[in-house]
PDB file of N, CA and C in Angstrom:
ATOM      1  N   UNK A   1      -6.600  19.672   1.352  1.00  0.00           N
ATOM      2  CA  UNK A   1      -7.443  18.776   2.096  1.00  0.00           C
ATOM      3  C   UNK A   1      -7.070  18.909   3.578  1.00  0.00           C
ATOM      4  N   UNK A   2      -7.878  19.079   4.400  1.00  0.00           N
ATOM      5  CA  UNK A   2      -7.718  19.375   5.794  1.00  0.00           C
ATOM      6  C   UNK A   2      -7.801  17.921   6.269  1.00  0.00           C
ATOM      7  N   UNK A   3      -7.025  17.795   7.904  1.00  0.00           N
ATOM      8  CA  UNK A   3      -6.800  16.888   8.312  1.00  0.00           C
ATOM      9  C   UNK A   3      -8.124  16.440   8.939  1.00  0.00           C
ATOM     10  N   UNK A   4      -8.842  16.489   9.036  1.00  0.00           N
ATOM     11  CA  UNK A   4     -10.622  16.012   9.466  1.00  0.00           C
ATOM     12  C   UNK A   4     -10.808  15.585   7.887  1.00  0.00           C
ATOM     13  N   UNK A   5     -10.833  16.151   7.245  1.00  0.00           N
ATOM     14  CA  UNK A   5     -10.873  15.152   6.174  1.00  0.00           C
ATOM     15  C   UNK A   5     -10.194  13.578   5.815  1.00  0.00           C
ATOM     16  N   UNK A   6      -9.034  14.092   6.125  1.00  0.00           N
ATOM     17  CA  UNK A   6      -8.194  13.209   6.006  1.00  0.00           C
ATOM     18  C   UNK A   6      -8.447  11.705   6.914  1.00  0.00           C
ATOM     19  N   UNK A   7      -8.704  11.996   8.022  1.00  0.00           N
ATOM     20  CA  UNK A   7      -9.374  11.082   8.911  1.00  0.00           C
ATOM     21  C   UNK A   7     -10.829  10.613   8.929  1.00  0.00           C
ATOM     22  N   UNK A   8     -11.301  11.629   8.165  1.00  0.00           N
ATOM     23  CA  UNK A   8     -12.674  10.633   8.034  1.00  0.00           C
ATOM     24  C   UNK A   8     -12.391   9.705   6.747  1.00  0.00           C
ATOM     25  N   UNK A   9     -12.016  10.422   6.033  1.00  0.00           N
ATOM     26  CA  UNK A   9     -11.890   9.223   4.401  1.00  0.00           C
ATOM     27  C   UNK A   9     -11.391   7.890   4.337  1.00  0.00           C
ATOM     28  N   UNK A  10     -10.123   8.221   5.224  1.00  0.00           N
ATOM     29  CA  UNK A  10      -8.776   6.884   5.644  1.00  0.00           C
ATOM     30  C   UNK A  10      -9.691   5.982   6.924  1.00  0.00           C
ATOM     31  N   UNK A  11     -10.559   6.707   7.706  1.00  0.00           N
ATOM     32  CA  UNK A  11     -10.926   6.160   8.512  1.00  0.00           C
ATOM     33  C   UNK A  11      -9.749   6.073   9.677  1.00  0.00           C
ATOM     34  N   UNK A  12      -9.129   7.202   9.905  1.00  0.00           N
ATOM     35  CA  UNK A  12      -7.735   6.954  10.952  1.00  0.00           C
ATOM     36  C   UNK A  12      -8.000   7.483  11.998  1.00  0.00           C
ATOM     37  N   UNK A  13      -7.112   6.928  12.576  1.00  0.00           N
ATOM     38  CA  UNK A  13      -7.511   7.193  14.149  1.00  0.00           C
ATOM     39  C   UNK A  13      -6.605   8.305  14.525  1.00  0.00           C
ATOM     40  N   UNK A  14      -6.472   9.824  15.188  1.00  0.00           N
ATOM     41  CA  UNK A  14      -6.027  10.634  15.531  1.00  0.00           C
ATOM     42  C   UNK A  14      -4.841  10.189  16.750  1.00  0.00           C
ATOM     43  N   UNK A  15      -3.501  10.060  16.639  1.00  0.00           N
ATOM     44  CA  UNK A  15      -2.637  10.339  17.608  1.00  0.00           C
ATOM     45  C   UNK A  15      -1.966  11.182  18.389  1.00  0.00           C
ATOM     46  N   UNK A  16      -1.875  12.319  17.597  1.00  0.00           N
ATOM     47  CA  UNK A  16      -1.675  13.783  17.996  1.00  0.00           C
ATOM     48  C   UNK A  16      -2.188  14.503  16.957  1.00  0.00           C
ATOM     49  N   UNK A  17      -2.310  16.021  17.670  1.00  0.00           N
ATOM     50  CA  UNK A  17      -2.893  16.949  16.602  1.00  0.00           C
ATOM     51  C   UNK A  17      -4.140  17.413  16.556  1.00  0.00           C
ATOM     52  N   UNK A  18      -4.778  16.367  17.239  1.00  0.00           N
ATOM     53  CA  UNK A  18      -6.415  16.873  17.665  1.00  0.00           C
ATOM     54  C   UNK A  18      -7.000  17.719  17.728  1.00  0.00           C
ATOM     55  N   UNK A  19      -5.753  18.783  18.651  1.00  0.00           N
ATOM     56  CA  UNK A  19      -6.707  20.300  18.750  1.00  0.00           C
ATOM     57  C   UNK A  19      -6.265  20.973  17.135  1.00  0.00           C
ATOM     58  N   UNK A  20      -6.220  20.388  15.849  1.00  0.00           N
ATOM     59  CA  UNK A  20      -5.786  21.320  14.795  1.00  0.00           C
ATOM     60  C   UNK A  20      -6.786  20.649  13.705  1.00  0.00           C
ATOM     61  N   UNK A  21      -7.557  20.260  13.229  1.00  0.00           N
ATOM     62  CA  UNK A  21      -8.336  19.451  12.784  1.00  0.00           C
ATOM     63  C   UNK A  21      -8.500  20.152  11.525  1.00  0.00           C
ATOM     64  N   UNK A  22      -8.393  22.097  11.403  1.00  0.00           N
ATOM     65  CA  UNK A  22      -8.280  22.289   9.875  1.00  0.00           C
ATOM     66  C   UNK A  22      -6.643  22.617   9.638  1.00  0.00           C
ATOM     67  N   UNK A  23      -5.909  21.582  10.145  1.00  0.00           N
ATOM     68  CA  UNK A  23      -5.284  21.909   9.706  1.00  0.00           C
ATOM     69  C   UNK A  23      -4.611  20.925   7.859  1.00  0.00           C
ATOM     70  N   UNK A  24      -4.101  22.278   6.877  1.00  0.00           N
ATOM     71  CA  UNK A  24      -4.290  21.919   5.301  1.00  0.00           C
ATOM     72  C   UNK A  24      -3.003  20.848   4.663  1.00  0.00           C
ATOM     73  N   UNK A  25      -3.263  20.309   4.144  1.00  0.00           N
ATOM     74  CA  UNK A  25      -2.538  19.719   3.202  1.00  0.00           C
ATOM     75  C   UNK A  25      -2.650  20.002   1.343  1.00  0.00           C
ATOM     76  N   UNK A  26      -1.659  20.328   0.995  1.00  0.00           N
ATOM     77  CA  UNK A  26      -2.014  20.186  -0.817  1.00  0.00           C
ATOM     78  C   UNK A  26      -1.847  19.082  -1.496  1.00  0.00           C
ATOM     79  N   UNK A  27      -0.429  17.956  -1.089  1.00  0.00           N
ATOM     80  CA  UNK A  27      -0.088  17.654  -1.717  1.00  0.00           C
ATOM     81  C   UNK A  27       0.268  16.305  -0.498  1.00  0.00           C
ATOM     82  N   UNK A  28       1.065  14.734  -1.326  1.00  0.00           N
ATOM     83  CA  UNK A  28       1.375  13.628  -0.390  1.00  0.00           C
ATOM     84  C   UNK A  28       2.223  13.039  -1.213  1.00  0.00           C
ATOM     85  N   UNK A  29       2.836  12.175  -0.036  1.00  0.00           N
ATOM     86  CA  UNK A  29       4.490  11.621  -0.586  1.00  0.00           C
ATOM     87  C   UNK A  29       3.925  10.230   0.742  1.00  0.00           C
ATOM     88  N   UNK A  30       4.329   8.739  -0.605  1.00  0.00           N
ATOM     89  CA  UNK A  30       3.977   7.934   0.051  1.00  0.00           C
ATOM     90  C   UNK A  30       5.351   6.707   0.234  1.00  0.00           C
ATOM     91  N   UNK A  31       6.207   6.540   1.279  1.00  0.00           N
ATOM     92  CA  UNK A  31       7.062   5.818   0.906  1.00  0.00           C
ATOM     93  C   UNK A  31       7.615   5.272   2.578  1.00  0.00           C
ATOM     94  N   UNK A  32       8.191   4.463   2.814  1.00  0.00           N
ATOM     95  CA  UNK A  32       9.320   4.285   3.807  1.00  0.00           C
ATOM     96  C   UNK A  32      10.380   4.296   3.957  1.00  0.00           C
ATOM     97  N   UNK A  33      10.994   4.879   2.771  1.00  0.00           N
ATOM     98  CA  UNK A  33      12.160   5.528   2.434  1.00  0.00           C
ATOM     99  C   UNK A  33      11.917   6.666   2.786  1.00  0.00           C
ATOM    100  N   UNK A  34      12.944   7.232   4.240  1.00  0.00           N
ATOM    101  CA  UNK A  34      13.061   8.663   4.238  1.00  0.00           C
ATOM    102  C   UNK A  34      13.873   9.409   3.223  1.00  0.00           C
ATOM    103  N   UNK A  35      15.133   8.786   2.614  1.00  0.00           N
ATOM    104  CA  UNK A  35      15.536   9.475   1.829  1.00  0.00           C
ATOM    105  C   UNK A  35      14.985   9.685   0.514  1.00  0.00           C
ATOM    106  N   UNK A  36      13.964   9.194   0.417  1.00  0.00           N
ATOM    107  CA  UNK A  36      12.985   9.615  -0.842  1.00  0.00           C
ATOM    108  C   UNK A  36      12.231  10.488  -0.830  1.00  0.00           C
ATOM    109  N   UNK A  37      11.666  10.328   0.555  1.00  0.00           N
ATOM    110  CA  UNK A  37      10.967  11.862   1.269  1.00  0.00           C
ATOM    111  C   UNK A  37      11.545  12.778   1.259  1.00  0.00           C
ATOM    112  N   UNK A  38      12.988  12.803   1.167  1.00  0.00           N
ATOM    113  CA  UNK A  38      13.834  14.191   1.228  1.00  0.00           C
ATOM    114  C   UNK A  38      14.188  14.431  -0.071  1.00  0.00           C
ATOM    115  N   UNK A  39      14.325  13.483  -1.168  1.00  0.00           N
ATOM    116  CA  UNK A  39      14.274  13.709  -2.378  1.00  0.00           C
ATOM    117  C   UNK A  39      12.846  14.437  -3.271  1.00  0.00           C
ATOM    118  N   UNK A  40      12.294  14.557  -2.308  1.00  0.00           N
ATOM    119  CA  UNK A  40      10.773  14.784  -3.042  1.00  0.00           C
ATOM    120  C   UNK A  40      10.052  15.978  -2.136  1.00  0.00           C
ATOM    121  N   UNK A  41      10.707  17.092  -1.470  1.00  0.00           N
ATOM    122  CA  UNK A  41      10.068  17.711  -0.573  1.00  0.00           C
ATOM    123  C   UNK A  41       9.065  19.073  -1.483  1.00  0.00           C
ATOM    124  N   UNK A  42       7.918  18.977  -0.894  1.00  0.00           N
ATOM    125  CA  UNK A  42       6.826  19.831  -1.199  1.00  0.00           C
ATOM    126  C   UNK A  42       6.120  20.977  -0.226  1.00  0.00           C
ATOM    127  N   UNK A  43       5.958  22.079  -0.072  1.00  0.00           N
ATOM    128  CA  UNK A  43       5.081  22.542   1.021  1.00  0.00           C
ATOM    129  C   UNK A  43       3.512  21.916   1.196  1.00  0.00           C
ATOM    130  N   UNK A  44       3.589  21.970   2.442  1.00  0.00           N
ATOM    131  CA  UNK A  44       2.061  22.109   2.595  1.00  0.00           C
ATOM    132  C   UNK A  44       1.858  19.813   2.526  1.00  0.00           C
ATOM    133  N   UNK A  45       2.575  18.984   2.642  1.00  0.00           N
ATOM    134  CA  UNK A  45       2.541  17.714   2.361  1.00  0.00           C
ATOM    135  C   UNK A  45       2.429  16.823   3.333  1.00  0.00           C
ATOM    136  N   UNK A  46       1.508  15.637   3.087  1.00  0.00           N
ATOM    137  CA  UNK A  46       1.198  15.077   4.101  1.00  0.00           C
ATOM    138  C   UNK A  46       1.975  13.670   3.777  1.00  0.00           C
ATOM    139  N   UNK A  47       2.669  13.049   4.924  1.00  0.00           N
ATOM    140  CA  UNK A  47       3.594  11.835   4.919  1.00  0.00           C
ATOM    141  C   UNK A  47       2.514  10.811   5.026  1.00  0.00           C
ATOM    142  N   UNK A  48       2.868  10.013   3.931  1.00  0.00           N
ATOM    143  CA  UNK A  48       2.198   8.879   4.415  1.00  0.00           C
ATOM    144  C   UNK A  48       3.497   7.569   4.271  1.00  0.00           C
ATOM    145  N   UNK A  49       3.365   6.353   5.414  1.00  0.00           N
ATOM    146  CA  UNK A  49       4.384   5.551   6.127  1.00  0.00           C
ATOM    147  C   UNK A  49       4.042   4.560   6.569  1.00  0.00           C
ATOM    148  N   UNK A  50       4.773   3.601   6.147  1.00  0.00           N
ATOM    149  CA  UNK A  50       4.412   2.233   7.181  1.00  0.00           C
ATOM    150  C   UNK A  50       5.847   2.302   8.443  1.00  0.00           C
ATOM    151  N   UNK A  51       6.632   3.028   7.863  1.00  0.00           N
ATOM    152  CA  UNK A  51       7.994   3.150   9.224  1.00  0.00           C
ATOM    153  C   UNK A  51       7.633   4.114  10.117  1.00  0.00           C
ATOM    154  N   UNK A  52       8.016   3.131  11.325  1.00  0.00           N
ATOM    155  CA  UNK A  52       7.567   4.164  12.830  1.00  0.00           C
ATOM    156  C   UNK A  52       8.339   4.221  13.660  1.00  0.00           C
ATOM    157  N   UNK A  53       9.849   4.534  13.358  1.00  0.00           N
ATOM    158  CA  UNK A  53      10.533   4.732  14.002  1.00  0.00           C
ATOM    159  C   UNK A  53      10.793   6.559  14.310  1.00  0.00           C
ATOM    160  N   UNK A  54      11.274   7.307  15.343  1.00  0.00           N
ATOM    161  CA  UNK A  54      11.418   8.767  15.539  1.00  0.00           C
ATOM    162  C   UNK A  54      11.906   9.132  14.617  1.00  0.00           C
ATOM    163  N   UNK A  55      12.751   8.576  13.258  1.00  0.00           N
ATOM    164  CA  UNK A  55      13.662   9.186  12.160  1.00  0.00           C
ATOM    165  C   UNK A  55      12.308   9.951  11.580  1.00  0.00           C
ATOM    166  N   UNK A  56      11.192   8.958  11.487  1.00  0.00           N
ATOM    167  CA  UNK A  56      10.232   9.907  10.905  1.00  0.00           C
ATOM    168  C   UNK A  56       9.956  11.247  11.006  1.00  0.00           C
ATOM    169  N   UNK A  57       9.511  11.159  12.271  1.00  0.00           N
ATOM    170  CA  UNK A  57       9.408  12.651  12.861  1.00  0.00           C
ATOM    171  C   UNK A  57      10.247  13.272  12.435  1.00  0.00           C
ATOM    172  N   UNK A  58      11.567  13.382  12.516  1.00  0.00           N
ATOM    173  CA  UNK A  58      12.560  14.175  12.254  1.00  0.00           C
ATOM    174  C   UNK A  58      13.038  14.665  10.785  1.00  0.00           C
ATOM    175  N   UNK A  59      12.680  13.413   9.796  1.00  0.00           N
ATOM    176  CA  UNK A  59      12.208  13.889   8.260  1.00  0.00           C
ATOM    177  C   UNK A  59      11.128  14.827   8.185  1.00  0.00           C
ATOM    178  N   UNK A  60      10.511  14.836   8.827  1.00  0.00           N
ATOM    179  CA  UNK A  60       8.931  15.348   8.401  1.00  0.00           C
ATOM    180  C   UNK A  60       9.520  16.970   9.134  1.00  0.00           C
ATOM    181  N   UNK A  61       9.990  17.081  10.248  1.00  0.00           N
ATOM    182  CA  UNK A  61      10.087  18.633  11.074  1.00  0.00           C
ATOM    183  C   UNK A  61      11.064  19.057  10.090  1.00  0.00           C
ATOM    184  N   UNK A  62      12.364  18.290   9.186  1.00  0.00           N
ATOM    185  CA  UNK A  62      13.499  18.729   8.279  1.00  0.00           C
ATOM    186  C   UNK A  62      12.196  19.864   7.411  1.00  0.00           C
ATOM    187  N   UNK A  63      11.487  18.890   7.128  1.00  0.00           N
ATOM    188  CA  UNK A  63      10.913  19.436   5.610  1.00  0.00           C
ATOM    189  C   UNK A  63       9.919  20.101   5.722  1.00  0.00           C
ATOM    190  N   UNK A  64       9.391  20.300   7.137  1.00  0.00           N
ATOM    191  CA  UNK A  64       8.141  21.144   7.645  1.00  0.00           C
ATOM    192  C   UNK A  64       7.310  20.532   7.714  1.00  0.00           C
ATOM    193  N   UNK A  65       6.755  18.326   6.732  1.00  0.00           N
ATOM    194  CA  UNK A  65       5.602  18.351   7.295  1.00  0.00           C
ATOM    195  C   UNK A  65       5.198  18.432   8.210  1.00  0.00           C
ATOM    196  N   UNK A  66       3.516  18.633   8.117  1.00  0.00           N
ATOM    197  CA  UNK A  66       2.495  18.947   9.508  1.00  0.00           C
ATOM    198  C   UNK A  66       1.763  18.048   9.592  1.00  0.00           C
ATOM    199  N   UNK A  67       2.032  16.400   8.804  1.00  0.00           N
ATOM    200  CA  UNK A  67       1.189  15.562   9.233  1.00  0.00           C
ATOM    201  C   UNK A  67       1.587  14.286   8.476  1.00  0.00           C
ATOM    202  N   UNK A  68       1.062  13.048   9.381  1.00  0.00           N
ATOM    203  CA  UNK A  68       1.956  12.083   8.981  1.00  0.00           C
ATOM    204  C   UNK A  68       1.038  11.004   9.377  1.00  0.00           C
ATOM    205  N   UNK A  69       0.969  10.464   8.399  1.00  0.00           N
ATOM    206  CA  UNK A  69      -0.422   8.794   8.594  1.00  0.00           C
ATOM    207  C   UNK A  69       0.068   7.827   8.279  1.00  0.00           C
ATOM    208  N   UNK A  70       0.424   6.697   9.597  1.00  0.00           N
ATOM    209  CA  UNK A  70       0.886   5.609   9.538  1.00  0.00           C
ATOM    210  C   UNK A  70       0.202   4.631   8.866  1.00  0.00           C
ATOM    211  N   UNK A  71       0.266   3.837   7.994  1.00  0.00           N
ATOM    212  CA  UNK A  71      -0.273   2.610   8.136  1.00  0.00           C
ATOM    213  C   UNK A  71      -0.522   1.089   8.349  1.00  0.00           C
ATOM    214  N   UNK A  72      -1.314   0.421   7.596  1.00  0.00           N
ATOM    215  CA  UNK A  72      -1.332  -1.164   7.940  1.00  0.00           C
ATOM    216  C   UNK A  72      -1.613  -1.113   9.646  1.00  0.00           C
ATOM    217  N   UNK A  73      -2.183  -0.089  10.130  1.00  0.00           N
ATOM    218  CA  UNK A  73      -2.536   0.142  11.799  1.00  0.00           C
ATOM    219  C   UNK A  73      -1.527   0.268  12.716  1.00  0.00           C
ATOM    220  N   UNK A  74      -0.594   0.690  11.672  1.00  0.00           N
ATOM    221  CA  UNK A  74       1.097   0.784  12.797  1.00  0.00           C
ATOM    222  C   UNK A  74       0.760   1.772  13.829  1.00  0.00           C
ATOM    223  N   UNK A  75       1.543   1.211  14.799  1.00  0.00           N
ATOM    224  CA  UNK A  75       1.181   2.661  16.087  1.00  0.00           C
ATOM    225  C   UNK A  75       2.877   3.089  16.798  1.00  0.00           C
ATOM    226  N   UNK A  76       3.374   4.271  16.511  1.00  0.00           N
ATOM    227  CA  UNK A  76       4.857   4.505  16.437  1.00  0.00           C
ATOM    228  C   UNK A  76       4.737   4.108  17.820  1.00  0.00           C
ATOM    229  N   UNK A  77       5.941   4.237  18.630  1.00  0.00           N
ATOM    230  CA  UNK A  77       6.452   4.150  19.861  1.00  0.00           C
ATOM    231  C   UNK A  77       6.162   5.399  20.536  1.00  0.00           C
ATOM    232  N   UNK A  78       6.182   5.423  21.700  1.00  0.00           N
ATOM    233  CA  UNK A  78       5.924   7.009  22.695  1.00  0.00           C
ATOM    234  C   UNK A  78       6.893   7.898  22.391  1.00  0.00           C
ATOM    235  N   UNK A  79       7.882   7.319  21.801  1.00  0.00           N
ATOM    236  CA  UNK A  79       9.048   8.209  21.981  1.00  0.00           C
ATOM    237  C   UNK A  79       9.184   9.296  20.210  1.00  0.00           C
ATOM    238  N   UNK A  80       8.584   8.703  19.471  1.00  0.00           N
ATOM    239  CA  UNK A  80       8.139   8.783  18.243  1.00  0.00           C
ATOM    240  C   UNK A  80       7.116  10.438  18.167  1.00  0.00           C
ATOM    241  N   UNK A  81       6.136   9.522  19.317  1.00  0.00           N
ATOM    242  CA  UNK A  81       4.895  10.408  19.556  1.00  0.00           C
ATOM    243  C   UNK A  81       5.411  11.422  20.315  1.00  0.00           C
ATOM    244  N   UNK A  82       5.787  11.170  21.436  1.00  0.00           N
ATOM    245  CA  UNK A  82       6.792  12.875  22.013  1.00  0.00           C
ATOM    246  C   UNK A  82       6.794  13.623  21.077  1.00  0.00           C
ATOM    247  N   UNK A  83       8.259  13.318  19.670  1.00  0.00           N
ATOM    248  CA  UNK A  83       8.664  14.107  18.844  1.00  0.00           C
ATOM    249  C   UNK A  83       7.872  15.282  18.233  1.00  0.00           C
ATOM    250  N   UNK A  84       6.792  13.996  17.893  1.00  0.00           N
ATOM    251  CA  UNK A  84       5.448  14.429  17.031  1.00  0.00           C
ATOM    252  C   UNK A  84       5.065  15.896  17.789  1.00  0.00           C
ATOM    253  N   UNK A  85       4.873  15.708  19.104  1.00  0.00           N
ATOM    254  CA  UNK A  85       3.991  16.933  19.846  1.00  0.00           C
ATOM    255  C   UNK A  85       4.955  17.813  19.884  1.00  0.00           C
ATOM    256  N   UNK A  86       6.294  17.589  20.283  1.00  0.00           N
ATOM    257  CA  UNK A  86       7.100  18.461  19.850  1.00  0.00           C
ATOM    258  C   UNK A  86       7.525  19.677  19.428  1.00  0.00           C
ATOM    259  N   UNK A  87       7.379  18.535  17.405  1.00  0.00           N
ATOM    260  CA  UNK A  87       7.408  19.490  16.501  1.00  0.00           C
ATOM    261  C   UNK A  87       6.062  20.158  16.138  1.00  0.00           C
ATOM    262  N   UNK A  88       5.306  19.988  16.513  1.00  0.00           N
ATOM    263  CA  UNK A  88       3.764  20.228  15.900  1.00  0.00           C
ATOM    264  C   UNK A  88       3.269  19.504  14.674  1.00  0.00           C
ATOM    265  N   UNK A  89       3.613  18.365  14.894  1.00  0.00           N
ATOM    266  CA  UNK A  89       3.105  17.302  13.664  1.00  0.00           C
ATOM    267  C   UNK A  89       1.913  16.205  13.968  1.00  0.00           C
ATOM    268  N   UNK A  90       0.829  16.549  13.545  1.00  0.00           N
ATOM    269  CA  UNK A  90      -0.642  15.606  13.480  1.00  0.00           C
ATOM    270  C   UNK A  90       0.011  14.459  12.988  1.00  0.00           C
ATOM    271  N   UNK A  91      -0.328  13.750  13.905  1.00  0.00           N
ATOM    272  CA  UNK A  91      -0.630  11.688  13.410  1.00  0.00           C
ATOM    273  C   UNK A  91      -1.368  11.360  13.435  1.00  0.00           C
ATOM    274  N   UNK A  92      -1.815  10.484  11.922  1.00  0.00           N
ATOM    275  CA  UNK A  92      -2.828   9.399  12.325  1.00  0.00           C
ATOM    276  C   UNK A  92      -2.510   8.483  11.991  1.00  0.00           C
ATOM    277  N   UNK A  93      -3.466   6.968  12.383  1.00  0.00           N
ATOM    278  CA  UNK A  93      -3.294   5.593  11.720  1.00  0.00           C
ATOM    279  C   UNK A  93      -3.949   5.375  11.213  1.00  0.00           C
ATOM    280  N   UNK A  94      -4.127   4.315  10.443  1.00  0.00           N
ATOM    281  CA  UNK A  94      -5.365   3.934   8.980  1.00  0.00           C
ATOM    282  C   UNK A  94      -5.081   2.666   9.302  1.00  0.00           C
ATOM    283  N   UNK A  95      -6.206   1.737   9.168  1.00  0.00           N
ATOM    284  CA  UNK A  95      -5.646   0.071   8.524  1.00  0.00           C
ATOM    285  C   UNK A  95      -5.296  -0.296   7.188  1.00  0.00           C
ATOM    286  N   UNK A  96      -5.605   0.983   6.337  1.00  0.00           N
ATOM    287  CA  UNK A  96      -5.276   0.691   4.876  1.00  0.00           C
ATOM    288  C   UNK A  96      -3.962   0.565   4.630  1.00  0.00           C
ATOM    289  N   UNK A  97      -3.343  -0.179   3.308  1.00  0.00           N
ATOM    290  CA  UNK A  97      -2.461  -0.252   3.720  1.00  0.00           C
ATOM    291  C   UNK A  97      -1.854   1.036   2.625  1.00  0.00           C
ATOM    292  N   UNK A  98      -0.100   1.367   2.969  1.00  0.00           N
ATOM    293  CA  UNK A  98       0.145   2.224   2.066  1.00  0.00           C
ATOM    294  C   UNK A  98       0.016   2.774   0.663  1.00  0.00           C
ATOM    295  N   UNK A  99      -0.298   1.582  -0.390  1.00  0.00           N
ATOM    296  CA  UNK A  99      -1.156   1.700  -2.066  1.00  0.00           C
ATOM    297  C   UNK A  99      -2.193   1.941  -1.827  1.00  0.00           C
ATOM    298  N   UNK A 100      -3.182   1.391  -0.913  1.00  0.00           N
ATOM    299  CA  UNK A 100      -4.581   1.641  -0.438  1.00  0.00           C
ATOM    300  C   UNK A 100      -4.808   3.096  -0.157  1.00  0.00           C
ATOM    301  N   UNK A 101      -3.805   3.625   0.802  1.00  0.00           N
ATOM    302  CA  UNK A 101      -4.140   4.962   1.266  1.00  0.00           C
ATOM    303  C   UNK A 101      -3.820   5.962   0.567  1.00  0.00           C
ATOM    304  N   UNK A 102      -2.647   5.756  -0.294  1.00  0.00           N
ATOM    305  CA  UNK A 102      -2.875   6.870  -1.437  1.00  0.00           C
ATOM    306  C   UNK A 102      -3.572   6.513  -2.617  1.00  0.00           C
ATOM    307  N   UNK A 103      -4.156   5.739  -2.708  1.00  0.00           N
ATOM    308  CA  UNK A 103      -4.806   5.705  -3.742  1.00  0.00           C
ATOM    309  C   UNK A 103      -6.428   6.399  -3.420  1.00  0.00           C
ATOM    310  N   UNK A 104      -6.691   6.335  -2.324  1.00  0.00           N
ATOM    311  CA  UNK A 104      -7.966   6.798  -1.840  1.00  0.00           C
ATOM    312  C   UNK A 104      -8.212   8.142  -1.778  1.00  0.00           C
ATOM    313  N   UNK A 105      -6.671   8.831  -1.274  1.00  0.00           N
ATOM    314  CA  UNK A 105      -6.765  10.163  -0.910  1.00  0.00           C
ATOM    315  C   UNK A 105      -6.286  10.781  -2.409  1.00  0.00           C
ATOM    316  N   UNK A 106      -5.974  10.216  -3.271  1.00  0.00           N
ATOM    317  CA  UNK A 106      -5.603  11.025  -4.643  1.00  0.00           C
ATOM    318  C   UNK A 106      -6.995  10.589  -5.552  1.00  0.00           C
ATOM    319  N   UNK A 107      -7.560   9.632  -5.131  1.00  0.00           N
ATOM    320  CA  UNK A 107      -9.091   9.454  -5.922  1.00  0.00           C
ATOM    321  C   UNK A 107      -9.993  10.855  -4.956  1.00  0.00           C
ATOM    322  N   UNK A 108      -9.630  11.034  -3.862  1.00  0.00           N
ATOM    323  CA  UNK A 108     -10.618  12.346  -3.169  1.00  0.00           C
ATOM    324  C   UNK A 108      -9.633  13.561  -3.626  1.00  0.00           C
ATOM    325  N   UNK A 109      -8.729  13.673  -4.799  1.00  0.00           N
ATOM    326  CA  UNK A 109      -8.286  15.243  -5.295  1.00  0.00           C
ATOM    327  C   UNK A 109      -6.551  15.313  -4.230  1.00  0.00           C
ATOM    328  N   UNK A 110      -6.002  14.461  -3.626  1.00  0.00           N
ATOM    329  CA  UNK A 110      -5.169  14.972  -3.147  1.00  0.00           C
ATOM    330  C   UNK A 110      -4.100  14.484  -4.263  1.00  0.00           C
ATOM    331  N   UNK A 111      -3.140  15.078  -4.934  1.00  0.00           N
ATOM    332  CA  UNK A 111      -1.944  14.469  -5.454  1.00  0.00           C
ATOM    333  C   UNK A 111      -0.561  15.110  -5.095  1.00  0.00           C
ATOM    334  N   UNK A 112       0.241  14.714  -5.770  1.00  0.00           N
ATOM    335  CA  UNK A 112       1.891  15.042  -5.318  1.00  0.00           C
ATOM    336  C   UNK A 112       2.003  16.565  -5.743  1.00  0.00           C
ATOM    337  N   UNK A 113       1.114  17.294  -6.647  1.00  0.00           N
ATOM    338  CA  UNK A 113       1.300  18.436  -7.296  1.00  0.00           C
ATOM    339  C   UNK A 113       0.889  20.009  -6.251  1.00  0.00           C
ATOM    340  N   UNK A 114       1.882  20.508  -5.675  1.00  0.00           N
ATOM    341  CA  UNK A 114       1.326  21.395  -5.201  1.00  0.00           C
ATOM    342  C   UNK A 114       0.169  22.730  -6.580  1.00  0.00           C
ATOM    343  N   UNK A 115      -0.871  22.728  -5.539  1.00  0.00           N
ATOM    344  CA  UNK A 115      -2.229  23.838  -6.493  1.00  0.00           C
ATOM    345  C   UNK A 115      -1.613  24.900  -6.521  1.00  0.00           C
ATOM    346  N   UNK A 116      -1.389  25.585  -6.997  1.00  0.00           N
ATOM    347  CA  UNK A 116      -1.053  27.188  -7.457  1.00  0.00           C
ATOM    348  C   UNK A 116      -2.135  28.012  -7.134  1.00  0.00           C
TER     349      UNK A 116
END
């Protein structure tokens, strides 16, 4: 699922990443536990988070994600967002909240299972 997808479905608002719009996802990991995120790493995976602190960023560049959707309308700090541009990691926000947003994007075909 490409990230223009991803933002039209969630209805999120783009924070960085803009100029990459196909860029792909297979698979999503939904938690605010980073160390669960690191317990669970997948290629190709999109973070989804209600924590917006820079640790994020820095889980997500560990494990390579390329994209990361805050929610409940959280908006990280600048310093967060730096990281983001950084590493080359797309953000968005959603008002949905975190059960909401994966439940939406795994009812549109996205799940934890990378496709072969």
């Amino acid at each position: 699922m490409k990230l223009k997808e991803i933002q039209a479905i969630l209805n999120a608002k783009g924070l960085t990443g803009e100029e990459n719009p196909e860029l792909e996802v297979q698979s999503a990991c939904s938690s605010d536990m980073m160390s669960d995120v690191l317990a669970f790493p997948k290629e190709h995976m999109v973070l989804l988070t209600g924590l917006v602190n820079p640790q994020v960023m820095r889980t997500a560049d560990m494990l390579d994600i390329r994209m990361v959707v805050f929610v409940r309308g959280k908006q990280p700090a600048e310093e967060a967002l730096e990281l983001a541009r950084e590493c080359g990691i797309s953000v968005l926000s959603t008002e949905h909240t975190l059960y909401n947003a994966s439940g939406i994007l795994f009812m549109h075909g996205l799940n934890n299972r990378v496709k072969g």
